[in-house]
Protein backbone atom coordinates (compact mmCIF):
# COMPACT_ATOMS: atom_id res chain seq x y z
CA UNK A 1 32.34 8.43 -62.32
CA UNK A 2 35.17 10.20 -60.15
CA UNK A 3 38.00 8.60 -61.87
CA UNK A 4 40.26 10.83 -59.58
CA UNK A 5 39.40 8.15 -56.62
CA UNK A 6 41.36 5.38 -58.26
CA UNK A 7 44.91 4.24 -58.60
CA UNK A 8 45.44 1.72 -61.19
CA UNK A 9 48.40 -0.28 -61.45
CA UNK A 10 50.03 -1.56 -65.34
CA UNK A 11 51.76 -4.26 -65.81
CA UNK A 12 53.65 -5.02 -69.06
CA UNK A 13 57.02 -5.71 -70.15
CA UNK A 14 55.84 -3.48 -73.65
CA UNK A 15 57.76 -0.28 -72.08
CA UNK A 16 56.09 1.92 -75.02
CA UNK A 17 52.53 -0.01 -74.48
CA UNK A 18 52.73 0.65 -70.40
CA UNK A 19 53.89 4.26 -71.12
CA UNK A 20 50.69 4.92 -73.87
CA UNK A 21 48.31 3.23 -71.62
CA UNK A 22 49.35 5.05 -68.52
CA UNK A 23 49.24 8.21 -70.61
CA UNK A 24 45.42 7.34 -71.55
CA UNK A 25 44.48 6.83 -67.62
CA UNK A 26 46.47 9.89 -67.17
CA UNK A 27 44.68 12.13 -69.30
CA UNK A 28 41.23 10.27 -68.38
CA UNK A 29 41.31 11.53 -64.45
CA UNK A 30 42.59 8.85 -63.01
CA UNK A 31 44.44 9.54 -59.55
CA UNK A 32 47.23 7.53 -59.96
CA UNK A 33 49.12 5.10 -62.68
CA UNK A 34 51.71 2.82 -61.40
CA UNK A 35 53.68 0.68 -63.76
CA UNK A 36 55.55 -2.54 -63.32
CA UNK A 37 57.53 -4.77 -66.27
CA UNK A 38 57.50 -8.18 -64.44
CA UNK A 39 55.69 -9.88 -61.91
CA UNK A 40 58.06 -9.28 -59.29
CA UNK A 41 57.72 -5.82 -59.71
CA UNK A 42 54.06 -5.98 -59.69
CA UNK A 43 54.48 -7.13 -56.56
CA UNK A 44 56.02 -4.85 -54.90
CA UNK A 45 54.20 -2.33 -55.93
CA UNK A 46 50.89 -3.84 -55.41
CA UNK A 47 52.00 -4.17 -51.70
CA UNK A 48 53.24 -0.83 -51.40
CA UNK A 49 50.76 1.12 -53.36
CA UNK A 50 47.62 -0.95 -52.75
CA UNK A 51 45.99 -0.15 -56.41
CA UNK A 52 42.53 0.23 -56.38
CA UNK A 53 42.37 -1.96 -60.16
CA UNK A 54 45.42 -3.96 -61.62
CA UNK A 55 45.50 -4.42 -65.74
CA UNK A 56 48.33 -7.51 -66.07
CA UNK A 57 49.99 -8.71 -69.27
CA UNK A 58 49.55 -12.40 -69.50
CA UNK A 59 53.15 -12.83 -70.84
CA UNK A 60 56.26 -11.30 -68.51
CA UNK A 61 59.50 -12.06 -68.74
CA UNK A 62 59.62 -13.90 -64.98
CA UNK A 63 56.50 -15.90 -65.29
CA UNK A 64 52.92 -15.21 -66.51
CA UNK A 65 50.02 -12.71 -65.51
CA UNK A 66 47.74 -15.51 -64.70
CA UNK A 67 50.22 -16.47 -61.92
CA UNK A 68 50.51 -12.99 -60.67
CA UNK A 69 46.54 -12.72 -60.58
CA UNK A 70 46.62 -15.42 -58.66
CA UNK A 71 49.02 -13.36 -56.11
CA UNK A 72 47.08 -10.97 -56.06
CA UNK A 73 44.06 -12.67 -55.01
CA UNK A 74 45.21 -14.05 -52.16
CA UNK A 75 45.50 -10.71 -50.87
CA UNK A 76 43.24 -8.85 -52.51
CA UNK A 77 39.82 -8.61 -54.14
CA UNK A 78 41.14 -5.12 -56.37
CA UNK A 79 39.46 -5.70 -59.83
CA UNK A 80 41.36 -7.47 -62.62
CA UNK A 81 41.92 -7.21 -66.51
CA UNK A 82 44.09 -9.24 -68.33
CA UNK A 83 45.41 -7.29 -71.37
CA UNK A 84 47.47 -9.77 -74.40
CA UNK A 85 48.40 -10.11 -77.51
CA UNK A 86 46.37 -13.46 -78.37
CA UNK A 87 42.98 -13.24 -79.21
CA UNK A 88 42.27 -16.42 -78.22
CA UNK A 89 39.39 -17.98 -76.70
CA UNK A 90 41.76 -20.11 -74.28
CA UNK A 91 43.54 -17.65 -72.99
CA UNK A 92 40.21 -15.59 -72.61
CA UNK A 93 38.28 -18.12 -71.07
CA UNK A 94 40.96 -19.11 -68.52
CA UNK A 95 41.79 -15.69 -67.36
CA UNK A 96 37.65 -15.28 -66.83
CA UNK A 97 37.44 -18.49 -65.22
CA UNK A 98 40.15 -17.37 -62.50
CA UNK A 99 37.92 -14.87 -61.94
CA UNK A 100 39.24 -12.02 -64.01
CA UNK A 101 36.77 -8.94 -63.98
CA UNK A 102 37.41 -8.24 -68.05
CA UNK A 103 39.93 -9.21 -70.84
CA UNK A 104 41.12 -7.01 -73.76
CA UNK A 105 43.49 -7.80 -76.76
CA UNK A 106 45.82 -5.94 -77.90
CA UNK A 107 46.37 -3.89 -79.92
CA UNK A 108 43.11 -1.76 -78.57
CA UNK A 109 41.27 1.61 -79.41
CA UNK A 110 42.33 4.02 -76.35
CA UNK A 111 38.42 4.26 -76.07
CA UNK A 112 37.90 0.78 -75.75
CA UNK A 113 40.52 0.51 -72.94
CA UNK A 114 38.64 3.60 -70.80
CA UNK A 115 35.50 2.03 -71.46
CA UNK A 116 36.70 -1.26 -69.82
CA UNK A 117 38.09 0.01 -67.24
CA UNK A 118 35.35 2.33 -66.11
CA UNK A 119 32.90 -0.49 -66.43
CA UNK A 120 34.74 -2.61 -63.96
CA UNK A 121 35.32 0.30 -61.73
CA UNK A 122 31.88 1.08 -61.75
CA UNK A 123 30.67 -2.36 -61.32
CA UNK A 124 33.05 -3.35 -58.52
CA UNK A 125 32.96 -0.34 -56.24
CA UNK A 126 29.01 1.03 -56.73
CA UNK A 127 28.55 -2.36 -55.50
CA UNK A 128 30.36 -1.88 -52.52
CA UNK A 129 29.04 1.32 -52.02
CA UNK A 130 25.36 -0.31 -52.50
CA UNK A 131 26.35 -2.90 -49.49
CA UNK A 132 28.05 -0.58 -47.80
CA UNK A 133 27.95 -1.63 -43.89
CA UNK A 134 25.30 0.05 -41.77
CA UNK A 135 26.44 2.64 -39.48
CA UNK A 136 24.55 3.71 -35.97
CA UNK A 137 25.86 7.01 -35.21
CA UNK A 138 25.80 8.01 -31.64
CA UNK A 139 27.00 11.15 -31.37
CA UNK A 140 31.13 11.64 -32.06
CA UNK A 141 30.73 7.34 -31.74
CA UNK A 142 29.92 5.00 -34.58
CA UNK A 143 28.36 1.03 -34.47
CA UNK A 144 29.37 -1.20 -37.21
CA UNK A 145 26.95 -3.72 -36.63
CA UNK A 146 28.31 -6.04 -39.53
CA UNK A 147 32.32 -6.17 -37.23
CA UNK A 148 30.49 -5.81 -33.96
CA UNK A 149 32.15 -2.71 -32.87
CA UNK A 150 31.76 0.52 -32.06
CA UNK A 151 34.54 4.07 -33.29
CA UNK A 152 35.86 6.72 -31.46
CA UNK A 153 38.76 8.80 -32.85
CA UNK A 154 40.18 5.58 -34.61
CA UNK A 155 40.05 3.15 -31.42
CA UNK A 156 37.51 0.43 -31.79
CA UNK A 157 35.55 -1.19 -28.81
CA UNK A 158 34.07 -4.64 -29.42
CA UNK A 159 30.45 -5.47 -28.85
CA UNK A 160 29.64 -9.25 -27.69
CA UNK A 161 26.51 -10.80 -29.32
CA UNK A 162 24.37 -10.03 -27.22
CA UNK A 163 25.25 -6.47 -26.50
CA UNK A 164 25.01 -6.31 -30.40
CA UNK A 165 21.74 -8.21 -30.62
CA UNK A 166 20.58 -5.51 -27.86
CA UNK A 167 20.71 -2.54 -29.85
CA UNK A 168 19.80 -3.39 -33.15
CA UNK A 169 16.79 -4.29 -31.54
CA UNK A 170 16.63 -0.77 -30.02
CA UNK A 171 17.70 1.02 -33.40
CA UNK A 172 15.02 -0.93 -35.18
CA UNK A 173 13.02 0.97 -32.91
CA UNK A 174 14.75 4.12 -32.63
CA UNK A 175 12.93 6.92 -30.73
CA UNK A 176 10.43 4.30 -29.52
CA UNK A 177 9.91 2.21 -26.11
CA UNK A 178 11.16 -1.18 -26.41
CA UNK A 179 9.98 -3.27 -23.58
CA UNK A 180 11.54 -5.43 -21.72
CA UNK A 181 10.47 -8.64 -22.96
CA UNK A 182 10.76 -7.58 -26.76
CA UNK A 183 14.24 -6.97 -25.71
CA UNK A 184 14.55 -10.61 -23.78
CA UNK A 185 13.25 -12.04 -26.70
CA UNK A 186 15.55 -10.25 -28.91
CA UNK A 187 18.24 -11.66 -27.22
CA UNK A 188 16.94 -15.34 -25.45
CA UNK A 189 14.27 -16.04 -28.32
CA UNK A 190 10.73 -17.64 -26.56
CA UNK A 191 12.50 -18.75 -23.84
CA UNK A 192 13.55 -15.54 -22.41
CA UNK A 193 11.44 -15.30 -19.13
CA UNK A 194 13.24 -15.10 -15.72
CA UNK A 195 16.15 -12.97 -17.72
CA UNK A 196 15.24 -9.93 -16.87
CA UNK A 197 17.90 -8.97 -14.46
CA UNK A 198 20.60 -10.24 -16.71
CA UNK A 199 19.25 -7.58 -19.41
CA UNK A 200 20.08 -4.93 -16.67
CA UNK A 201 23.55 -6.50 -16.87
CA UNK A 202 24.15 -6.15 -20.73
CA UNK A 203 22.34 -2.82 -20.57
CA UNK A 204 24.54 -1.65 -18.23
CA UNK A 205 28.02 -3.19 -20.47
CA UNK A 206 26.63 -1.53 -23.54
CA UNK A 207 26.18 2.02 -21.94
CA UNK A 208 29.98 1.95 -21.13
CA UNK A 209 30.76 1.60 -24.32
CA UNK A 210 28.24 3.92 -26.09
CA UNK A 211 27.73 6.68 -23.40
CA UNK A 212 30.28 9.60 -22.02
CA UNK A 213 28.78 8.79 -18.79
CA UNK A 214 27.04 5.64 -18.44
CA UNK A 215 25.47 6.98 -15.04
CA UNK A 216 23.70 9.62 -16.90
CA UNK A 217 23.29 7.81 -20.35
CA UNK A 218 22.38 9.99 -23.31
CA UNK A 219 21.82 7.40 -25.86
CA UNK A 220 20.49 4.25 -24.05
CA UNK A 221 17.23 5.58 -22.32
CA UNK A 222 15.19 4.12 -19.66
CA UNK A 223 11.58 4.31 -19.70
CA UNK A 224 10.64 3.04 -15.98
CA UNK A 225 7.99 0.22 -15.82
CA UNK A 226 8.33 -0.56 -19.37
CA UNK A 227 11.81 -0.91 -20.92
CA UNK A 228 14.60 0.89 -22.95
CA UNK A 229 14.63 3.44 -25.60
CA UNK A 230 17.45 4.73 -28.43
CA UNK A 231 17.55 8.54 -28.80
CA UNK A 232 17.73 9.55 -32.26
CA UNK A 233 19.35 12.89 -31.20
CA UNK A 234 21.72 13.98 -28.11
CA UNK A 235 20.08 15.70 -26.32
């Protein structure tokens, strides 16, 4: 795992624990170890840093880790461990049950602490990676089909429903003809007939915002007669 990706943010009111255990993360790769002694402090630096993993005390001198978890959380879904002194279940069970990723008890093997975390980095963000959102890449342009809009240079165009409907249904079938009433249907379901000139309309909508020059379209192709077809390269 590329531990130099993360930033992890301690919080403890143990000064010497919060040093040692950014000192471990340290030496381990990790990008970035921010430390906090109190939940307001966690705060702030939660909202300035944006941490990619948080590991909270439960007990801080201006209120409790469970309460800053649940801070967090409202903001955030960063992963969580809850790191205390008690080794008991009911401590355990209720930092797990507000949906804590892990929990470890002090005092802890330096091992044991990497292993923890980079099991709940691992867990949480392969995940993502694994649902990452589909991309359609036209060219310099991008489709996020999952936000309905498609990138260029940072700006983002929206796509309505139907425009979006429209070329999935097209990438499904990239390269290939897609006639007109697989399109309709796409779009209208069985009751699509008498729609055709309307298609021409959202056609039309979606090549000015996927083509350079919707007048001579380089993405969107028509295939006269019979329907619509997706490049797969520029040409």
């Amino acid at each position: 795992m590329e531990n130099y990706r993360y930033e992890i943010l301690v919080v403890d009111d143990n000064k010497e624990l919060v040093s040692l255990i950014a000192a471990i993360l340290t030496e381990d790769g990790y990008r970035k170890v921010l430390t906090a002694q109190s939940v307001k402090e966690g705060m702030e630096l939660f909202h300035t840093s944006r941490p990619d993993m948080a590991i909270l005390d439960i007990m801080l001198p201006d209120g409790d880790g469970f309460a800053l978890f649940r801070q967090m959380r409202e903001e955030s879904e960063i992963p969580i461990l809850f790191l205390s002194a008690k080794d008991e279940d009911e401590d355990r069970l209720f930092g797990l049950g507000l949906g804590a990723d892990d929990y470890i008890t002090k005092p802890f093997l330096p091992k044991e602490l990497l292993l923890r975390v980079r099991a709940v980095l691992k867990r949480t963000y392969h995940m993502k990676e694994e649902k990452a959102e589909p991309v359609i890449c036209l060219g310099e342009r991008k489709v996020l089909p999952e936000r309905a809009v498609v990138t260029l240079c940072g700006e983002e165009t929206p796509l309505t429903a139907k425009e979006l409907a429209l070329l999935m249904k097209l990438n499904q079938n990239r390269g290939r003809i897609v006639t007109f009433d697989s399109l309709c249907n796409a779009v209208w379901g069985d009751f699509y007939y008498g729609y055709e000139n309307t298609l021409m309309v959202h056609i039309r909508h979606l090549r000015e915002k996927l083509e350079d020059d919707p007048s001579h379209p380089e993405w969107i192709l028509t295939a006269r007669g019979l329907g619509y077809r997706l490049a797969k390269v520029q040409p």
